[in-house]
N, C-alpha and C. Protein backbone atom coordinates (compact mmCIF):
# COMPACT_ATOMS: atom_id res chain seq x y z
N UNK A 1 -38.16 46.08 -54.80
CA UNK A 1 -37.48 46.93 -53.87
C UNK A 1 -38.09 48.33 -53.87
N UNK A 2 -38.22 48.91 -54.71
CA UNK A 2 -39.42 50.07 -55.30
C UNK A 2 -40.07 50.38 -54.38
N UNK A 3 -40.92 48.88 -54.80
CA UNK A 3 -42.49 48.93 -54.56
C UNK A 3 -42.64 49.33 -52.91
N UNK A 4 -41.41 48.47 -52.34
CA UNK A 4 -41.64 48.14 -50.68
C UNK A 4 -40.99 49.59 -49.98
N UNK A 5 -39.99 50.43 -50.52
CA UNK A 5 -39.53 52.20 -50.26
C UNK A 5 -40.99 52.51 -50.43
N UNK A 6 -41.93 52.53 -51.91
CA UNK A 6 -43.22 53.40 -51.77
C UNK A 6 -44.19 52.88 -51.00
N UNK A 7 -44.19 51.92 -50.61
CA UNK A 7 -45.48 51.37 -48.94
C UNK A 7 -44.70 51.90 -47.81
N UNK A 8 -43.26 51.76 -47.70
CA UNK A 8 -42.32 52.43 -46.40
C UNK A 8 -42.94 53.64 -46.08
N UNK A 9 -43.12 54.39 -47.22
CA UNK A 9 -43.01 55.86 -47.28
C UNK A 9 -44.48 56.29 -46.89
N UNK A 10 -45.43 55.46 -48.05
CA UNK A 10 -46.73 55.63 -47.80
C UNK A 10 -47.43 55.44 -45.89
N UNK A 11 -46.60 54.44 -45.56
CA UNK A 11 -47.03 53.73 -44.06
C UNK A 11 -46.24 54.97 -43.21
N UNK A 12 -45.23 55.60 -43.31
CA UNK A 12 -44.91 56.57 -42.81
C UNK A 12 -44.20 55.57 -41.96
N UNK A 13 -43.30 54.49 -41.92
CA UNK A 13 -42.50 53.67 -41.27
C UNK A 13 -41.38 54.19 -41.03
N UNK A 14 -41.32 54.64 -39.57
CA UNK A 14 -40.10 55.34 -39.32
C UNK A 14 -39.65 54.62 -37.66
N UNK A 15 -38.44 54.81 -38.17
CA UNK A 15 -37.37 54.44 -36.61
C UNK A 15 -36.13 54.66 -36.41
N UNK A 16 -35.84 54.66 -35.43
CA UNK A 16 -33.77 55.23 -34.76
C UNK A 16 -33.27 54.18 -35.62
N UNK A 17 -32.09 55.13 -36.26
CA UNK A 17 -31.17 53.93 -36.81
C UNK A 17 -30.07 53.77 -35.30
N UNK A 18 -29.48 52.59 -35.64
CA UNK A 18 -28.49 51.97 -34.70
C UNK A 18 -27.45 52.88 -34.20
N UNK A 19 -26.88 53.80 -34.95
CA UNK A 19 -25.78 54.84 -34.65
C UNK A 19 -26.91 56.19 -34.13
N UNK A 20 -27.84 56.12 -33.85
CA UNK A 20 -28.75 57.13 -33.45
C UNK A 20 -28.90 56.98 -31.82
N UNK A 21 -29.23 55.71 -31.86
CA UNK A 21 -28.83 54.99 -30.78
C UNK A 21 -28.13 54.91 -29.74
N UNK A 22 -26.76 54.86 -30.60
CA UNK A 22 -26.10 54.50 -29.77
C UNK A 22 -25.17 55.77 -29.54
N UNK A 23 -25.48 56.79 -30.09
CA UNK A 23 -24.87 58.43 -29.78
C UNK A 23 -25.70 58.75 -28.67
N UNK A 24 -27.06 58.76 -28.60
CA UNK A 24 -27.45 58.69 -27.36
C UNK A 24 -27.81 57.72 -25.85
N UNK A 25 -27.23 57.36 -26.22
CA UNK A 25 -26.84 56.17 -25.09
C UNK A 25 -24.81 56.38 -24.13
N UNK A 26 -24.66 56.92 -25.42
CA UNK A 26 -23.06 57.12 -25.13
C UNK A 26 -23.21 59.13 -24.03
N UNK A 27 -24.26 59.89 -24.67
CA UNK A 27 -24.57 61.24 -23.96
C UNK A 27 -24.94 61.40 -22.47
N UNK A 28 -25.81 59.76 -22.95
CA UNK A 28 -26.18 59.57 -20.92
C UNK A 28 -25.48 59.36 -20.20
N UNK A 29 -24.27 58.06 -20.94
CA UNK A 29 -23.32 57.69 -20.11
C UNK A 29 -22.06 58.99 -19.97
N UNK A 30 -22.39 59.96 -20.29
CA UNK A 30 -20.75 61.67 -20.04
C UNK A 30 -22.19 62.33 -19.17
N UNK A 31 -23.16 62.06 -19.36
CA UNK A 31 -24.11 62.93 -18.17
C UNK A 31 -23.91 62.43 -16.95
N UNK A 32 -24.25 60.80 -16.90
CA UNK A 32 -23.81 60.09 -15.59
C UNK A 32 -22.85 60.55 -14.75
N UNK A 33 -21.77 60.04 -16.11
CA UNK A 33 -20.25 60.34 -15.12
C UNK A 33 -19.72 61.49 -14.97
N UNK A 34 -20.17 62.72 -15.20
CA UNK A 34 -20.19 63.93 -14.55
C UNK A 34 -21.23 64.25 -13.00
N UNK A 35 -21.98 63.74 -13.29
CA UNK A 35 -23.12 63.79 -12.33
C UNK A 35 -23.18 63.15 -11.00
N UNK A 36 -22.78 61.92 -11.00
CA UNK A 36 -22.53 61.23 -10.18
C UNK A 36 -21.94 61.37 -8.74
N UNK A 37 -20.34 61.57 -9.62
CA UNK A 37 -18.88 62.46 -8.31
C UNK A 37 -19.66 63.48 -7.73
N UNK A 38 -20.42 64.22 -8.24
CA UNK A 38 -21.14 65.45 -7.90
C UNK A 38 -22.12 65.59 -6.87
N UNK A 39 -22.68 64.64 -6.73
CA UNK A 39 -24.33 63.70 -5.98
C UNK A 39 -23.25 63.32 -4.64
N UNK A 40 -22.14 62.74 -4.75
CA UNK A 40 -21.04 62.23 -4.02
C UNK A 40 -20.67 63.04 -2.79
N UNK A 41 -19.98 63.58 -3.84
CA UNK A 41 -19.50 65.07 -2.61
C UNK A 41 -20.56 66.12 -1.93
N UNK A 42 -21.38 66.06 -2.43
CA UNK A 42 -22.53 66.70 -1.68
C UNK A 42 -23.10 65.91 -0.78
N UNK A 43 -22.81 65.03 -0.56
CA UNK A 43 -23.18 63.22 0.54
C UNK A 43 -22.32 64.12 1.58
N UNK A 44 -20.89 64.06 0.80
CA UNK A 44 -19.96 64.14 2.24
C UNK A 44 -20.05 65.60 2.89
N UNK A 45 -20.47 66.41 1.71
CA UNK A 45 -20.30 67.77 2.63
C UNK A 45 -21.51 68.28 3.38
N UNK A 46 -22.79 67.23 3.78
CA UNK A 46 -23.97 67.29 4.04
C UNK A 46 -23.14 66.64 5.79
N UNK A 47 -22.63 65.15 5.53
CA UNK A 47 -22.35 64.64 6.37
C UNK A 47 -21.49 65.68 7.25
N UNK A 48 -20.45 66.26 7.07
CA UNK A 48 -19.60 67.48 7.44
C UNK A 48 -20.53 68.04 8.11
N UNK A 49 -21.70 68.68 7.66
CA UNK A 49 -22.66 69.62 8.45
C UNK A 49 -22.98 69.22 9.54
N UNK A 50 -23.62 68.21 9.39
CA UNK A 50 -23.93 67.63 10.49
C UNK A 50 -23.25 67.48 11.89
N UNK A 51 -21.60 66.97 11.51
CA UNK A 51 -20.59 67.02 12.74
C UNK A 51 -20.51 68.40 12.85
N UNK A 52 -20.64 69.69 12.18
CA UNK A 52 -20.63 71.49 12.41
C UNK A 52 -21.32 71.26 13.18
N UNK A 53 -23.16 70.93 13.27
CA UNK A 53 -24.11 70.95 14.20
C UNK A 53 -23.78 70.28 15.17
N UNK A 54 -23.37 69.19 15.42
CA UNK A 54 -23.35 68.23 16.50
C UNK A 54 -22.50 69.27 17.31
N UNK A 55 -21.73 69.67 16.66
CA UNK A 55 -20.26 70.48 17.62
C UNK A 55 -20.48 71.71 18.46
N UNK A 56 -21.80 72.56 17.58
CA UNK A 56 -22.44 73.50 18.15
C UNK A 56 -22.94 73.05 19.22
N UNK A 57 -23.69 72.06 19.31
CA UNK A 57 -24.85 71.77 19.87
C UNK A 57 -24.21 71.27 21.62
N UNK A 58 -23.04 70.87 21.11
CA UNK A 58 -22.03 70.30 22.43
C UNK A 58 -21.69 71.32 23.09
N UNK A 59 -21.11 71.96 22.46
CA UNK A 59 -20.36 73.46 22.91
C UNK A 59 -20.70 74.33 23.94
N UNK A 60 -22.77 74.52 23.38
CA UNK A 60 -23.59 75.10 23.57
C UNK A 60 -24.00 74.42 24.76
N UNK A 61 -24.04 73.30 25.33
CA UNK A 61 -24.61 72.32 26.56
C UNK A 61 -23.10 72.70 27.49
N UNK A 62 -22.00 72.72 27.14
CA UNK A 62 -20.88 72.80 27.55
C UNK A 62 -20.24 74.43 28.14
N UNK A 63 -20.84 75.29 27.46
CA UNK A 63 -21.21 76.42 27.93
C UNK A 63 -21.93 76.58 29.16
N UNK A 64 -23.12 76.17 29.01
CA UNK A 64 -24.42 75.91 30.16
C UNK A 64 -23.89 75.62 31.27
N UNK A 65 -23.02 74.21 31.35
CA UNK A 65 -22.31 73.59 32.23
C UNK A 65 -21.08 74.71 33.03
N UNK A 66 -20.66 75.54 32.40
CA UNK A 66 -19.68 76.62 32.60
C UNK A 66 -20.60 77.83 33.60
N UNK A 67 -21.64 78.41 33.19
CA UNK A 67 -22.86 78.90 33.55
C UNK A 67 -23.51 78.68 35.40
N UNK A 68 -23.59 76.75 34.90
CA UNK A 68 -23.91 76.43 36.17
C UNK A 68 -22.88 76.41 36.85
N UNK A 69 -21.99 76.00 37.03
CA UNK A 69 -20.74 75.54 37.89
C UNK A 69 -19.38 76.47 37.86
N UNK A 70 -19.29 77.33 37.08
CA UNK A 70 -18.16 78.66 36.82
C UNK A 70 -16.52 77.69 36.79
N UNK A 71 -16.92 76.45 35.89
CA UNK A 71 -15.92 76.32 35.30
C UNK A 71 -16.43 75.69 34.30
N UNK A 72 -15.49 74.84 33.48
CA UNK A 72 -15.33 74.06 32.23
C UNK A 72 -15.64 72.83 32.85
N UNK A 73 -16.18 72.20 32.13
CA UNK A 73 -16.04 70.06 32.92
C UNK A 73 -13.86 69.70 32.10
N UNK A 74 -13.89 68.90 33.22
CA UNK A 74 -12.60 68.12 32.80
C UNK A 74 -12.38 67.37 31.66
N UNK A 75 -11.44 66.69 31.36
CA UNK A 75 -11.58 65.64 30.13
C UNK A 75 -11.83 64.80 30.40
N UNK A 76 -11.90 64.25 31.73
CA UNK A 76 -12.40 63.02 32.41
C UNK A 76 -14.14 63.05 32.56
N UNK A 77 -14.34 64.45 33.08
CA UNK A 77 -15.90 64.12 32.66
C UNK A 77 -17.03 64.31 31.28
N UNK A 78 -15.65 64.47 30.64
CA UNK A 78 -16.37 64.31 28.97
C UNK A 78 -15.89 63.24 28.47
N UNK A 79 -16.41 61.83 28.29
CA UNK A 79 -15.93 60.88 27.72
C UNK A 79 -15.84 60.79 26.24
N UNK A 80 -15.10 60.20 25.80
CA UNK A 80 -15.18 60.72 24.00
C UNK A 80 -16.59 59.59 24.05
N UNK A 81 -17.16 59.68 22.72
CA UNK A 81 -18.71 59.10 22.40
C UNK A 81 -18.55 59.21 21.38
N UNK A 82 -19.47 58.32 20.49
CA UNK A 82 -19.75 57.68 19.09
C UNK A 82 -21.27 57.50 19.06
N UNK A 83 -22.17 58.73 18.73
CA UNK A 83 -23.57 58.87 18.78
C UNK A 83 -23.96 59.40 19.84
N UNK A 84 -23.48 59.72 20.98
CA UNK A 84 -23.72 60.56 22.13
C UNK A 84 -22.95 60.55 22.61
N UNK A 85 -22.77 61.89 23.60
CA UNK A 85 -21.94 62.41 24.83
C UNK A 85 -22.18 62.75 25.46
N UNK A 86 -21.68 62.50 26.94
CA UNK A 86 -22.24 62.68 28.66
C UNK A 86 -21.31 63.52 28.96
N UNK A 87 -22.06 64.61 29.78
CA UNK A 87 -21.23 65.36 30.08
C UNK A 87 -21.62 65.39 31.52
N UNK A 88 -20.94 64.71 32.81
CA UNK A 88 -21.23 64.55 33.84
C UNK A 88 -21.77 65.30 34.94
N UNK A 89 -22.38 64.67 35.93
CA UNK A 89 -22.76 65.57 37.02
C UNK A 89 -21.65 66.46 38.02
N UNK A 90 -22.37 67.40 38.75
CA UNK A 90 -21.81 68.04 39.52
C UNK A 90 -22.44 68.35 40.68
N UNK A 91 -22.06 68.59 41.87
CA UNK A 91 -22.75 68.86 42.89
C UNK A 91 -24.44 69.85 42.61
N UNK A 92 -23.83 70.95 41.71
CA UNK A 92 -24.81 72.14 41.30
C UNK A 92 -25.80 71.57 39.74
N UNK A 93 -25.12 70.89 39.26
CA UNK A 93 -25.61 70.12 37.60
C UNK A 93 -26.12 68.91 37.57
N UNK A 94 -26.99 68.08 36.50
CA UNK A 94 -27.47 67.10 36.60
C UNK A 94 -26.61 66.10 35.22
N UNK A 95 -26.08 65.36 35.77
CA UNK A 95 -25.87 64.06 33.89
C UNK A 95 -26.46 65.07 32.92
N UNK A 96 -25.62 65.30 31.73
CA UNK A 96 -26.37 65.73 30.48
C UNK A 96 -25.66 65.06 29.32
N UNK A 97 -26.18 64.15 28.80
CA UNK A 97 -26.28 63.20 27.51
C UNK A 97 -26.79 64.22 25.92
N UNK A 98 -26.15 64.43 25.33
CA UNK A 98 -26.21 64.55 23.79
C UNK A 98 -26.35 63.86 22.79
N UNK A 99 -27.47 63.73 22.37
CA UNK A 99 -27.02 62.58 21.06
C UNK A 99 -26.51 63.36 19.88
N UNK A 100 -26.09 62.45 18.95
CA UNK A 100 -25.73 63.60 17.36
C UNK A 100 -26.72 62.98 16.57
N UNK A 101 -26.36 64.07 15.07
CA UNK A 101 -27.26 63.49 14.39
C UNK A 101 -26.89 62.01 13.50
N UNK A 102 -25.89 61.70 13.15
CA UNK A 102 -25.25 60.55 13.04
C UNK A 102 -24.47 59.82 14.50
N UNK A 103 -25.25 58.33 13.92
CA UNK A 103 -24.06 57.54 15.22
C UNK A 103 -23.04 56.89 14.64
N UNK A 104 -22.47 57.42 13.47
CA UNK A 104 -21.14 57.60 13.01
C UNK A 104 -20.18 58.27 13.48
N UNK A 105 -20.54 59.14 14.02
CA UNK A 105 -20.31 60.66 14.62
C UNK A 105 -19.55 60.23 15.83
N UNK A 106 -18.04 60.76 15.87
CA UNK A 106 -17.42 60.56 17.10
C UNK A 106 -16.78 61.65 17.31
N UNK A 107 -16.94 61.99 18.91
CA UNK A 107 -16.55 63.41 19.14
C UNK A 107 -15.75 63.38 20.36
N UNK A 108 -14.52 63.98 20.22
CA UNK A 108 -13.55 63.62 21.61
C UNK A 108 -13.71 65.06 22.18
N UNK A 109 -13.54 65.46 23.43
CA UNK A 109 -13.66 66.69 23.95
C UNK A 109 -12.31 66.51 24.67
N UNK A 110 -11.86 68.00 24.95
CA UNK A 110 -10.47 67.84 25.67
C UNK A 110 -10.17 69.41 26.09
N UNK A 111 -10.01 69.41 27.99
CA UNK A 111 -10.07 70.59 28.30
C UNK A 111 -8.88 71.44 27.98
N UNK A 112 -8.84 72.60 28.16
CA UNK A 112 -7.73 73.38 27.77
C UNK A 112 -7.64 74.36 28.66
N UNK A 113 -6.69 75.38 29.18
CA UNK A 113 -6.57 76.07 30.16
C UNK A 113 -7.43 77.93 29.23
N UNK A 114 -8.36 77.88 30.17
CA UNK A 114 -9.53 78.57 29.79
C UNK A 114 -10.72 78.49 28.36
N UNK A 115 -10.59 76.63 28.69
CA UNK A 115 -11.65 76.92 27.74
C UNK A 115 -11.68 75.44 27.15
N UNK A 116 -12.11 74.75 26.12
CA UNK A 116 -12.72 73.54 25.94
C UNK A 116 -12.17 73.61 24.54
N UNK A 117 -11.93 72.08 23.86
CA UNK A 117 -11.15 71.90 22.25
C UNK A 117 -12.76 70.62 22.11
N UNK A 118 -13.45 70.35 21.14
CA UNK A 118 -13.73 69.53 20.56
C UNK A 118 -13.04 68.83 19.29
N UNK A 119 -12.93 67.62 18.92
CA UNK A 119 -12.71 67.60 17.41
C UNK A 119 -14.15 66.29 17.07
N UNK A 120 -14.76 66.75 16.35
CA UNK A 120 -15.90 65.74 15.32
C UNK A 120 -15.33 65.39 14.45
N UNK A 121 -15.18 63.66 14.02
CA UNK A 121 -15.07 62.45 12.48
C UNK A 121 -16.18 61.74 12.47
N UNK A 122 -16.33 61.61 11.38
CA UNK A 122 -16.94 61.22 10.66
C UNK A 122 -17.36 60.15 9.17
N UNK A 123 -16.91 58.73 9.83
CA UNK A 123 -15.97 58.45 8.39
C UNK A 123 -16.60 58.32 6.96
N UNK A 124 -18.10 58.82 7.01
CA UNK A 124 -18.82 59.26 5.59
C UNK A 124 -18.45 60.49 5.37
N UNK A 125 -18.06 61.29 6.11
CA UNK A 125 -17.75 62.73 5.70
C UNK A 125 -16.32 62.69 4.88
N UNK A 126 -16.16 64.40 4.56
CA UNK A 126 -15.09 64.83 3.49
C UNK A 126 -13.68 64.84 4.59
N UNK A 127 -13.80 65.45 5.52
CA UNK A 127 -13.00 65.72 6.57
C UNK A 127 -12.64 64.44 7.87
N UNK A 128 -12.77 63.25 6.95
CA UNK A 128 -12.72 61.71 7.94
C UNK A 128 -12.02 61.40 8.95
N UNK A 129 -10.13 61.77 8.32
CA UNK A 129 -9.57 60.82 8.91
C UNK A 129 -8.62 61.79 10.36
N UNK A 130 -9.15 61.41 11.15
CA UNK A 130 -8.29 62.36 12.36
C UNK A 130 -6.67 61.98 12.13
N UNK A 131 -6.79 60.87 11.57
CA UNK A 131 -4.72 60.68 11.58
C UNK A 131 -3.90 61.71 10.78
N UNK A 132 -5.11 62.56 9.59
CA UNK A 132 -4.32 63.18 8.70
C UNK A 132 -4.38 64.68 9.13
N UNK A 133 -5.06 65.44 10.60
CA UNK A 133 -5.23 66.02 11.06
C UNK A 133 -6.42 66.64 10.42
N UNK A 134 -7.34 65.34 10.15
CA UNK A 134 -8.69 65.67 9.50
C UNK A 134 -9.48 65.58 10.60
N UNK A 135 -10.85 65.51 10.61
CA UNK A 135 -11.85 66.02 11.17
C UNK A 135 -12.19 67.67 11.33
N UNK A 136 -13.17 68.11 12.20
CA UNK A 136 -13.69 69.16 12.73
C UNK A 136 -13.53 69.55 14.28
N UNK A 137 -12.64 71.24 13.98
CA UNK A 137 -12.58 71.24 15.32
C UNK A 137 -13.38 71.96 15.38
N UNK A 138 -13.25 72.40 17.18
CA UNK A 138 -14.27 73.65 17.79
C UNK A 138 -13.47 73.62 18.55
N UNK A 139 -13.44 75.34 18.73
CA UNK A 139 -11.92 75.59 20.07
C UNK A 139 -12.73 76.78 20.74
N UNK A 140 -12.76 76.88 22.18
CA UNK A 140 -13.80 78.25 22.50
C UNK A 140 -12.83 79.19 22.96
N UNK A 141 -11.59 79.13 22.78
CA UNK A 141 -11.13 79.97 22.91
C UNK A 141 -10.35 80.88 21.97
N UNK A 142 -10.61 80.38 20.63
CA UNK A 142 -10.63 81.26 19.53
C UNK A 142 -11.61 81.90 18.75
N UNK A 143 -12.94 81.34 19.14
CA UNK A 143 -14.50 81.66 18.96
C UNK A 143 -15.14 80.82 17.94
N UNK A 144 -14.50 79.65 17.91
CA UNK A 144 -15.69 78.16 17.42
C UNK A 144 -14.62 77.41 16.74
N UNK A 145 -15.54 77.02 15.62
CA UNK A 145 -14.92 75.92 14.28
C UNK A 145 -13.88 76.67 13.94
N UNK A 146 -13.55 75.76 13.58
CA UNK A 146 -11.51 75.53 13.08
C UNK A 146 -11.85 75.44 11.76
């Protein structure tokens, strides 16, 4: 038994013992599961952005439309859409189609007396469920996002 500690020693035979192991194996798994939820919610609040942009981007075509024609379009000529929205012709205007950046992305428009309501869902996003008075609005007559 000696003999085989002084060749151990001499050979310089070294390795993780089992509880060495398994302390670090147990560090990765509290790194993971901190890390993870984290990677998560930054999914959804990326996705969120995106319906912010899409909403601008509507608003901003919907404006134009106001520009050309010196009113608002109706709610009839904004159909709600899921990856794009048409915002119809007019005697003075041509069809104008929007896509978003997700075709997850559903965006209802709805006129209002001086001025236009969007709401954007999203059901990867943080702000999903319109039943819980979730989603994203845009109101132009309070000066944007809600």
């Amino acid at each position: 038994m000696i003999a085989r500690i002084q060749q151990s020693m001499k050979e310089k035979d070294q390795g993780f013992t089992l509880i060495e192991l398994l302390v670090v194996i147990i560090i990765i798994g509290i790194l993971a599961a901190i890390a993870i939820p984290v990677f998560l919610n930054q999914r959804e609040r990326a996705v969120d952005s995106g319906v912010e942009s899409d909403l601008r981007n509507i608003a901003t075509n919907v404006e134009t439309f106001f520009v050309d024609n010196q009113r608002y379009p109706t709610t009839a000529e904004v159909p709600e859409g899921t990856g794009s929205i048409t915002i119809a012709a007019t005697d003075d205007s041509e069809a104008n189609t929007i896509q978003f950046s997700a075709n997850e992305t559903t965006v209802t428009y709805t006129a209002i007396d001086g001025g236009f309501q969007l709401l954007g869902t999203n059901a990867n996003g943080d702000d999903a469920d319109p039943a819980d008075d979730g989603g994203i609005s845009y109101d132009s007559t309070t000066g944007g996002l809600g």
